[in-house]
N, C-alpha and C. Protein backbone atom coordinates (compact mmCIF):
# COMPACT_ATOMS: atom_id res chain seq x y z
N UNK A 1 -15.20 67.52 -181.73
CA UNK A 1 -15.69 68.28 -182.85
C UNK A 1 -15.06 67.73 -184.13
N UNK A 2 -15.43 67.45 -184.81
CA UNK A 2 -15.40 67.08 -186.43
C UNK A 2 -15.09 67.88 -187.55
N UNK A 3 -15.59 68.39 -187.39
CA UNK A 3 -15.80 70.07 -188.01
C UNK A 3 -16.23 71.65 -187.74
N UNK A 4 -15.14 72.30 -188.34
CA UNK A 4 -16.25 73.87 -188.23
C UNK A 4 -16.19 74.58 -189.03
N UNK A 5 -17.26 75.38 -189.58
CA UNK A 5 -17.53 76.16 -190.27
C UNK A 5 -16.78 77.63 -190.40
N UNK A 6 -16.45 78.00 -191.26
CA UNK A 6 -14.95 78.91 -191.34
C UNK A 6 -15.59 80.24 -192.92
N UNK A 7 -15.81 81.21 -191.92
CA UNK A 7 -16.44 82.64 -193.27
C UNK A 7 -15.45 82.52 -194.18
N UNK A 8 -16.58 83.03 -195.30
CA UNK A 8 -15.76 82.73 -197.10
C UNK A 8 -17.44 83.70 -197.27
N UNK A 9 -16.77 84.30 -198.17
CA UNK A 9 -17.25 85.46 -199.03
C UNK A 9 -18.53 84.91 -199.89
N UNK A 10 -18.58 83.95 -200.34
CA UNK A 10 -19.69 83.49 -200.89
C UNK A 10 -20.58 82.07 -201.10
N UNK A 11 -19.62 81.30 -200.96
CA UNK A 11 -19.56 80.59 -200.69
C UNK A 11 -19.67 79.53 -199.16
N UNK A 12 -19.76 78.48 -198.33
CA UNK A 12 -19.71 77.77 -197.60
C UNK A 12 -18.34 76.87 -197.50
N UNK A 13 -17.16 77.17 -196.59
CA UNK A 13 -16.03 76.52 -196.08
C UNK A 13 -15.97 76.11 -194.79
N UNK A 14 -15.39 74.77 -194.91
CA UNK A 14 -15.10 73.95 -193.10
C UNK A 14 -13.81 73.22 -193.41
N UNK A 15 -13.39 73.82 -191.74
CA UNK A 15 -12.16 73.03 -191.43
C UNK A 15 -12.87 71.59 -190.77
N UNK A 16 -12.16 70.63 -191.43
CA UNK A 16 -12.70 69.68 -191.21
C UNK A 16 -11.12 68.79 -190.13
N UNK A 17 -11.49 68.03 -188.93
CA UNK A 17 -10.46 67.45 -188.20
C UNK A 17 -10.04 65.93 -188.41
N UNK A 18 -8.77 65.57 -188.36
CA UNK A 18 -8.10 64.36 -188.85
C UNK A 18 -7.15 64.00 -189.06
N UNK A 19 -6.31 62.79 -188.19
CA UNK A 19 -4.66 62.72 -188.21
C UNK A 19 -4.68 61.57 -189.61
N UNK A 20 -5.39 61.14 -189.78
CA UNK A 20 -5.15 60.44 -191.54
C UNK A 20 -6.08 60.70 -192.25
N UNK A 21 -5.51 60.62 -193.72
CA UNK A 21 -6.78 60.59 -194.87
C UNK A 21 -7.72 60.08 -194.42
N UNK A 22 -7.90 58.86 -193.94
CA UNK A 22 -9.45 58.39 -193.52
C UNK A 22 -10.01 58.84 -193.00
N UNK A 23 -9.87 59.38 -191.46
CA UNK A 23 -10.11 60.22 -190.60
C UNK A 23 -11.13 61.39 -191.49
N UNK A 24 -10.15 62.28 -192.04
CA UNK A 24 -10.60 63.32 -192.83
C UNK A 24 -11.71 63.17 -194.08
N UNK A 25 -11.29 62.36 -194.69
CA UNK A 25 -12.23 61.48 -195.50
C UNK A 25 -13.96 61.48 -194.85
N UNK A 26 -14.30 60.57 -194.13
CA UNK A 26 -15.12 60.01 -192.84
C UNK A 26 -15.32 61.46 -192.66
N UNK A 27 -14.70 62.62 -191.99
CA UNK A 27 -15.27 63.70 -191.52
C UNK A 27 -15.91 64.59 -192.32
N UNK A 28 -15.48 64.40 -193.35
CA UNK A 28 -16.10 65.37 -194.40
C UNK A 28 -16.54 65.28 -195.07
N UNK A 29 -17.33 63.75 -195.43
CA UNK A 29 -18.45 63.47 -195.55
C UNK A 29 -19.59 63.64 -194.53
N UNK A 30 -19.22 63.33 -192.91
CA UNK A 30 -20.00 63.84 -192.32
C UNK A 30 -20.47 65.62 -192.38
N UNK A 31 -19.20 66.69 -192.28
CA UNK A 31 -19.60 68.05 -192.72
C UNK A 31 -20.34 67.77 -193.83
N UNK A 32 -20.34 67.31 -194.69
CA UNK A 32 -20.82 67.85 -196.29
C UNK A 32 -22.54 67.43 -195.64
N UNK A 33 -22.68 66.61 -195.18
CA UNK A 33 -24.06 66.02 -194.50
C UNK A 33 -24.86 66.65 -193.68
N UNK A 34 -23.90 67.33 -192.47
CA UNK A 34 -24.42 68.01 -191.42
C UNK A 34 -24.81 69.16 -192.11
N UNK A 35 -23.89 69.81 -192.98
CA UNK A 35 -24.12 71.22 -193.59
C UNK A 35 -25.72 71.15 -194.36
N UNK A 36 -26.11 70.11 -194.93
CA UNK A 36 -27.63 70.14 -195.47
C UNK A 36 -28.51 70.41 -194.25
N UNK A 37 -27.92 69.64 -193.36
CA UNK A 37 -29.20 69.01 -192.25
C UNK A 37 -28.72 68.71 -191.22
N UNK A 38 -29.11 69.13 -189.76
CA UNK A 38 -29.04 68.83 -188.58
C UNK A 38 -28.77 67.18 -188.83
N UNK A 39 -27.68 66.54 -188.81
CA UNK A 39 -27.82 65.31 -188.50
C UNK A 39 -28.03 64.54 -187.11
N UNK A 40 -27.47 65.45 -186.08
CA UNK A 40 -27.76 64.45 -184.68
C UNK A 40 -29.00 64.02 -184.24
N UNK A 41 -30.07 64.28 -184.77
CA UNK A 41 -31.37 62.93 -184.74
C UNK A 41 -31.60 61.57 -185.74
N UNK A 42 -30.42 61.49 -186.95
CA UNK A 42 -30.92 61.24 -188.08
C UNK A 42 -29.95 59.84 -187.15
N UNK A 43 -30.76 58.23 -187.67
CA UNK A 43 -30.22 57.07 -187.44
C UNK A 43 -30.19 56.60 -188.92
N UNK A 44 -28.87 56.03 -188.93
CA UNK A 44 -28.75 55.21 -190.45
C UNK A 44 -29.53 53.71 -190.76
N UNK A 45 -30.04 54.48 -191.99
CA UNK A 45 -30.98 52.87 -192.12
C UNK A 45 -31.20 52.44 -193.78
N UNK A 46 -29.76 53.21 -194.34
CA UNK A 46 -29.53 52.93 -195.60
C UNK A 46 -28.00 52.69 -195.86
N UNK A 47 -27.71 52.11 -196.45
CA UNK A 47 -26.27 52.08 -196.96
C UNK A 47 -25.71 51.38 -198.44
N UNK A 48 -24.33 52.06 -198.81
CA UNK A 48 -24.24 51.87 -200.04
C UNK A 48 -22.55 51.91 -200.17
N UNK A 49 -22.11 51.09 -201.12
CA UNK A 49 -20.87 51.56 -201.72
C UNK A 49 -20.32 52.09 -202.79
N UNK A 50 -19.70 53.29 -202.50
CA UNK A 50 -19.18 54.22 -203.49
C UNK A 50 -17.41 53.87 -203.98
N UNK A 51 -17.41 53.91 -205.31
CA UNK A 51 -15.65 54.18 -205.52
C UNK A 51 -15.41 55.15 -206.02
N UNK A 52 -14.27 55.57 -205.60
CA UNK A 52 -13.91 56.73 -206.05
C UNK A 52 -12.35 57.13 -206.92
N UNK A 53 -12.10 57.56 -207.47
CA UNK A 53 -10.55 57.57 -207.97
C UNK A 53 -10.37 58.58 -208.60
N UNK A 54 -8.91 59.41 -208.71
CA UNK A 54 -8.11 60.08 -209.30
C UNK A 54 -6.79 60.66 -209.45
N UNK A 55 -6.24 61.71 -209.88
CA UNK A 55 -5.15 61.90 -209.83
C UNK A 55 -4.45 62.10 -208.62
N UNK A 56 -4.96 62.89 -207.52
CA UNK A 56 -4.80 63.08 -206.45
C UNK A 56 -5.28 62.94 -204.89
N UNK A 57 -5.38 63.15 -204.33
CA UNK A 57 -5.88 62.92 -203.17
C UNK A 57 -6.97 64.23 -202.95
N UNK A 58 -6.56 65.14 -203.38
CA UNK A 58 -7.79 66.31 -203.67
C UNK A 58 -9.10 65.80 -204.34
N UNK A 59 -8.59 65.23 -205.60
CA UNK A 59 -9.87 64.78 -206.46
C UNK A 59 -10.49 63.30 -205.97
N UNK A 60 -10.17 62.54 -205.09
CA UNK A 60 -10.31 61.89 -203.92
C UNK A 60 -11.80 62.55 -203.51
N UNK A 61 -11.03 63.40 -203.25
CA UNK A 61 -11.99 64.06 -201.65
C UNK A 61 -13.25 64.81 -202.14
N UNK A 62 -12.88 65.23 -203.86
CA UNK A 62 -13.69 66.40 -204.28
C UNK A 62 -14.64 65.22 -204.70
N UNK A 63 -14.35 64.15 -205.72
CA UNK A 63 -15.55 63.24 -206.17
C UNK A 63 -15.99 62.25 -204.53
N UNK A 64 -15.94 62.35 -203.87
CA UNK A 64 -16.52 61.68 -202.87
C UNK A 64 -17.55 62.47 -202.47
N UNK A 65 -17.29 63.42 -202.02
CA UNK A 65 -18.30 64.57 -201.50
C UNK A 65 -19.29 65.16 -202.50
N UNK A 66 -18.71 64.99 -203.77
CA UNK A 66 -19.85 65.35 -204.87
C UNK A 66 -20.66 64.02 -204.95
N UNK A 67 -20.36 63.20 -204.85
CA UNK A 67 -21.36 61.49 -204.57
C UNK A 67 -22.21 62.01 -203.94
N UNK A 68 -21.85 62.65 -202.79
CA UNK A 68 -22.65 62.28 -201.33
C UNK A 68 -23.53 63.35 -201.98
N UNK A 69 -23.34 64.43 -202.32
CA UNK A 69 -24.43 65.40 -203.02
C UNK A 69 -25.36 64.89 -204.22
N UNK A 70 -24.71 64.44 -204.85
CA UNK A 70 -25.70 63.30 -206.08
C UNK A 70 -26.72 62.79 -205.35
N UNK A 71 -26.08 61.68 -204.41
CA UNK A 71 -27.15 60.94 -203.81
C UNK A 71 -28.11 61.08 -203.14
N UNK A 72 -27.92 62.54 -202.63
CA UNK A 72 -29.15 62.88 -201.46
C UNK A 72 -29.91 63.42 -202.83
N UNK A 73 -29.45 64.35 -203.50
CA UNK A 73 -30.34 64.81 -204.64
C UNK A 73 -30.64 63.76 -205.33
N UNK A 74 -30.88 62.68 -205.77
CA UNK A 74 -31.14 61.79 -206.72
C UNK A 74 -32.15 60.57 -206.20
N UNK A 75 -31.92 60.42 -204.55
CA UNK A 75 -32.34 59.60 -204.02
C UNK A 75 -32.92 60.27 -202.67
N UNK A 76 -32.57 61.03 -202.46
CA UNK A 76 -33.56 62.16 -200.93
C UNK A 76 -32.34 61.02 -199.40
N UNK A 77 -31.61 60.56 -199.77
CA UNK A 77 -31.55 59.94 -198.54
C UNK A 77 -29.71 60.63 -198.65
N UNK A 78 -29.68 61.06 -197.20
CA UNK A 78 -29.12 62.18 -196.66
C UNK A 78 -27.62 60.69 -195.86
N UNK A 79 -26.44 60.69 -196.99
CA UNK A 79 -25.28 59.72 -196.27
C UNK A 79 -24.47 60.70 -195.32
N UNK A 80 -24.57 60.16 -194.00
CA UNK A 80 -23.38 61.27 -193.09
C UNK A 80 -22.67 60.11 -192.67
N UNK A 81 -22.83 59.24 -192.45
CA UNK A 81 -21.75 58.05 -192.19
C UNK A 81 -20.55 57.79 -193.43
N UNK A 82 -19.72 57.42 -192.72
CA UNK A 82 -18.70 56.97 -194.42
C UNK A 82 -17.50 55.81 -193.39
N UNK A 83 -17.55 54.73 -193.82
CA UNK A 83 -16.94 53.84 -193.50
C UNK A 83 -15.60 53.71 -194.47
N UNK A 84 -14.22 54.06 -194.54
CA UNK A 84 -13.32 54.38 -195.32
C UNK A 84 -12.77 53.06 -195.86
N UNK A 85 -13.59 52.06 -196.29
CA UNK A 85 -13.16 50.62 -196.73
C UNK A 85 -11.52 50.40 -197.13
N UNK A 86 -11.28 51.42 -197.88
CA UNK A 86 -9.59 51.28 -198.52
C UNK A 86 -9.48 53.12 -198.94
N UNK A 87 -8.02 53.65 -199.17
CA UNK A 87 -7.85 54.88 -199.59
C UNK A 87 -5.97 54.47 -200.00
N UNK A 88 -5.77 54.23 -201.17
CA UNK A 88 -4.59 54.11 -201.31
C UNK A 88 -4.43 55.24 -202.63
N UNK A 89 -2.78 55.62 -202.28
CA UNK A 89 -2.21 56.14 -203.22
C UNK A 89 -2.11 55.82 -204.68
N UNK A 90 -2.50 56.34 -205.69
CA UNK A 90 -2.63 56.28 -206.70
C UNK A 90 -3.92 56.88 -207.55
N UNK A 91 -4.97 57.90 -207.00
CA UNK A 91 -5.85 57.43 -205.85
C UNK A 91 -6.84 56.91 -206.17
N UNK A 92 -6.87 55.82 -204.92
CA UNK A 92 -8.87 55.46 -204.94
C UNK A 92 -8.83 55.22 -203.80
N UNK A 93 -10.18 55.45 -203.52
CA UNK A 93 -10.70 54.78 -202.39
C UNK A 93 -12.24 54.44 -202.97
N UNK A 94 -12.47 53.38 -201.39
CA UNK A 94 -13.65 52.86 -201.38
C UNK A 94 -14.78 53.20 -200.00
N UNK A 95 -15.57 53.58 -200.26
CA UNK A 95 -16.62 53.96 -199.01
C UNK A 95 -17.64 53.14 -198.60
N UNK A 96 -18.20 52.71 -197.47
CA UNK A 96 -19.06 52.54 -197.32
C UNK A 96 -19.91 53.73 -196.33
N UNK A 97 -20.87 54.08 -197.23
CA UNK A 97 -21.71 55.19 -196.85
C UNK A 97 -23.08 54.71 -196.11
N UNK A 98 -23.27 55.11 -195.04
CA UNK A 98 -24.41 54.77 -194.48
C UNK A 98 -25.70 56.48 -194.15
N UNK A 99 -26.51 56.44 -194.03
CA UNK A 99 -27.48 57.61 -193.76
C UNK A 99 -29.13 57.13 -193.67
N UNK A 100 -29.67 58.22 -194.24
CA UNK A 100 -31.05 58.10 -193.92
C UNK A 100 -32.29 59.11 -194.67
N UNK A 101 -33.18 59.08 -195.18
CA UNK A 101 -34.03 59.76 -195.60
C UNK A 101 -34.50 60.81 -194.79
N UNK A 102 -34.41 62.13 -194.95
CA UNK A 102 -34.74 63.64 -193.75
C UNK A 102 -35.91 63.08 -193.59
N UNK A 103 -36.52 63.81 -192.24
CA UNK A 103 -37.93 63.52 -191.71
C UNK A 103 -38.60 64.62 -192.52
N UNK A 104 -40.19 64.52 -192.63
CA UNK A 104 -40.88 65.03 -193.45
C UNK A 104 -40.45 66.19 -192.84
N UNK A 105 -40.97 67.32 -194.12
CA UNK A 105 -40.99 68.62 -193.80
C UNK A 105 -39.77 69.23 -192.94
N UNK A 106 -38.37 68.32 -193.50
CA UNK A 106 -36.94 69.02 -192.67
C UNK A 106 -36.56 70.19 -193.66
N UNK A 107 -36.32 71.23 -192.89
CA UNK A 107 -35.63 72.05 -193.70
C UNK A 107 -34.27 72.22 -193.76
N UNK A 108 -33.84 72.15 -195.00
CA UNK A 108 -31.97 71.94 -195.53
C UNK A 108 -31.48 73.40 -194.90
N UNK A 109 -30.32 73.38 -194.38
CA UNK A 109 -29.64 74.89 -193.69
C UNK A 109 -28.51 74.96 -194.81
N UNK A 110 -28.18 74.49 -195.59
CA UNK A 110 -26.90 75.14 -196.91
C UNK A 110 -27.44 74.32 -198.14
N UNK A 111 -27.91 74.40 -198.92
CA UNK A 111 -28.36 74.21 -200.22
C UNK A 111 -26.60 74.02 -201.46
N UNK A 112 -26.13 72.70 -200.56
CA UNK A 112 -24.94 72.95 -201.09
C UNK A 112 -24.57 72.13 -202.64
N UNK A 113 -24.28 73.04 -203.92
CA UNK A 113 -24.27 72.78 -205.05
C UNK A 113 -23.09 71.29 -204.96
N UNK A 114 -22.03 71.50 -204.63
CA UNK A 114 -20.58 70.89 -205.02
C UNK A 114 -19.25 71.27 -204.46
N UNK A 115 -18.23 70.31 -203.94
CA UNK A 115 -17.42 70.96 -203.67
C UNK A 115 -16.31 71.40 -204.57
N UNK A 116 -15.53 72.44 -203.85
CA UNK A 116 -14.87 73.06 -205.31
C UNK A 116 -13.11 72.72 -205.06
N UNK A 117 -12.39 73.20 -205.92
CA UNK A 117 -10.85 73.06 -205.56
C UNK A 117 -10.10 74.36 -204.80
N UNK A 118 -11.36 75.23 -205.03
CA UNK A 118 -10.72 76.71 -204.47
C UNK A 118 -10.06 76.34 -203.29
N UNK A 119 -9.20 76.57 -202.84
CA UNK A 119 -8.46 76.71 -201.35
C UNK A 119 -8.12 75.42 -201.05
N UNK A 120 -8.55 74.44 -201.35
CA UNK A 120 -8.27 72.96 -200.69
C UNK A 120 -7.15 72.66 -200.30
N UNK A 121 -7.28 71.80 -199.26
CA UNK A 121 -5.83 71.64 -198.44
C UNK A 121 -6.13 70.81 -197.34
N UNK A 122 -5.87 69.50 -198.05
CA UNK A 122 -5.85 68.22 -196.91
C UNK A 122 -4.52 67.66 -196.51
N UNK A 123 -4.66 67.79 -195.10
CA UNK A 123 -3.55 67.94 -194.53
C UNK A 123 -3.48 67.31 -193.06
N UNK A 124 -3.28 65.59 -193.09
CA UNK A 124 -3.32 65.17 -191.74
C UNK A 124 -2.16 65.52 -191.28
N UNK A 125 -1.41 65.83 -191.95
CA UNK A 125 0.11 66.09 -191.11
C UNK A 125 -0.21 67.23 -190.25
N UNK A 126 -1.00 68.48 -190.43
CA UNK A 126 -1.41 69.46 -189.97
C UNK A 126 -3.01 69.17 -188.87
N UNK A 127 -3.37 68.43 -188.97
CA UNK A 127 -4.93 67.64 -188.30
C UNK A 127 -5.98 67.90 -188.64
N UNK A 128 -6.06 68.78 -190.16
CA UNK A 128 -6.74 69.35 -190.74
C UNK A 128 -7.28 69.37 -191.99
N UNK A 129 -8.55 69.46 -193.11
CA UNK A 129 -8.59 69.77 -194.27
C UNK A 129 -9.21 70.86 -194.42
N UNK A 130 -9.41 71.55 -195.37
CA UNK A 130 -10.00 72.73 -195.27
C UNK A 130 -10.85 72.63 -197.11
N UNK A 131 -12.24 72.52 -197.18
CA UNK A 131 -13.16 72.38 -197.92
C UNK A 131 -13.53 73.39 -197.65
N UNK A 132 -14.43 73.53 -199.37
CA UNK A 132 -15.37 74.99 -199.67
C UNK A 132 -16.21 74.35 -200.33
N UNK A 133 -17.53 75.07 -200.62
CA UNK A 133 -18.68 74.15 -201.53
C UNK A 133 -19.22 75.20 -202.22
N UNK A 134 -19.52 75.35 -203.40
CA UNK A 134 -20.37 76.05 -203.62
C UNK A 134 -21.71 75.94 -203.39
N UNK A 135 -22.72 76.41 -202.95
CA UNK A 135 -24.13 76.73 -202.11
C UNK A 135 -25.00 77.65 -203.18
């Protein structure tokens, strides 16, 4: 399991699983993916590279996952793959994102706006991150 979905009052939160940043990284791009859309039929047949950088390893995680939301909205093609090219301290990292365009007439199960800083807490030392999105 990768992820699970964890009640929040208004919002959409998942504990997401992972003994390193990458790990976690990689997984929660996959949650942020699965949460639109059933991904286990979807085969990747697009890919792209994203950079990302900031002060922390939070804002790391928060502009990565807001990418992956840009891009399906901007471009319809749905990235659940994430290949963690580099993630060093200071922060940046680099992704390679792979996915796929939904099949006609898929319907999205979380209409998810962005992720937020409320609660965040990435934590491979613990095997865990814990994301919220607003929806």
């Amino acid at each position: 399991m990768r992820y699970e979905i964890v009640d929040h009052t208004a919002d959409v939160a998942v504990r997401v699983f992972g003994n390193t940043y990458e790990e976690l990284l990689a997984n929660s791009v996959y949650a942020a993916a699965d949460l639109f859309y059933d991904t286990a039929n979807l085969y990747p047949v697009s890919s792209t590279i994203v950079d990302v950088e900031g002060h922390s390893v939070e804002d790391v995680f928060v502009e990565a996952l807001s990418r992956v939301i840009y891009l399906f909205e901007t471009t319809s093609v749905l990235y659940f793959g994430c290949d963690v090219l580099y993630l060093k301290e200071g922060w940046s990292a680099s992704l390679e994102l792979s996915g796929s365009p939904l099949p006609e007439g898929a319907e999205v199960r979380y209409a998810l706006k962005a992720p937020t800083y409320h609660m965040i807490e990435i934590s491979p030392e613990k095997g865990y991150a814990f994301l919220v999105f607003d929806v």
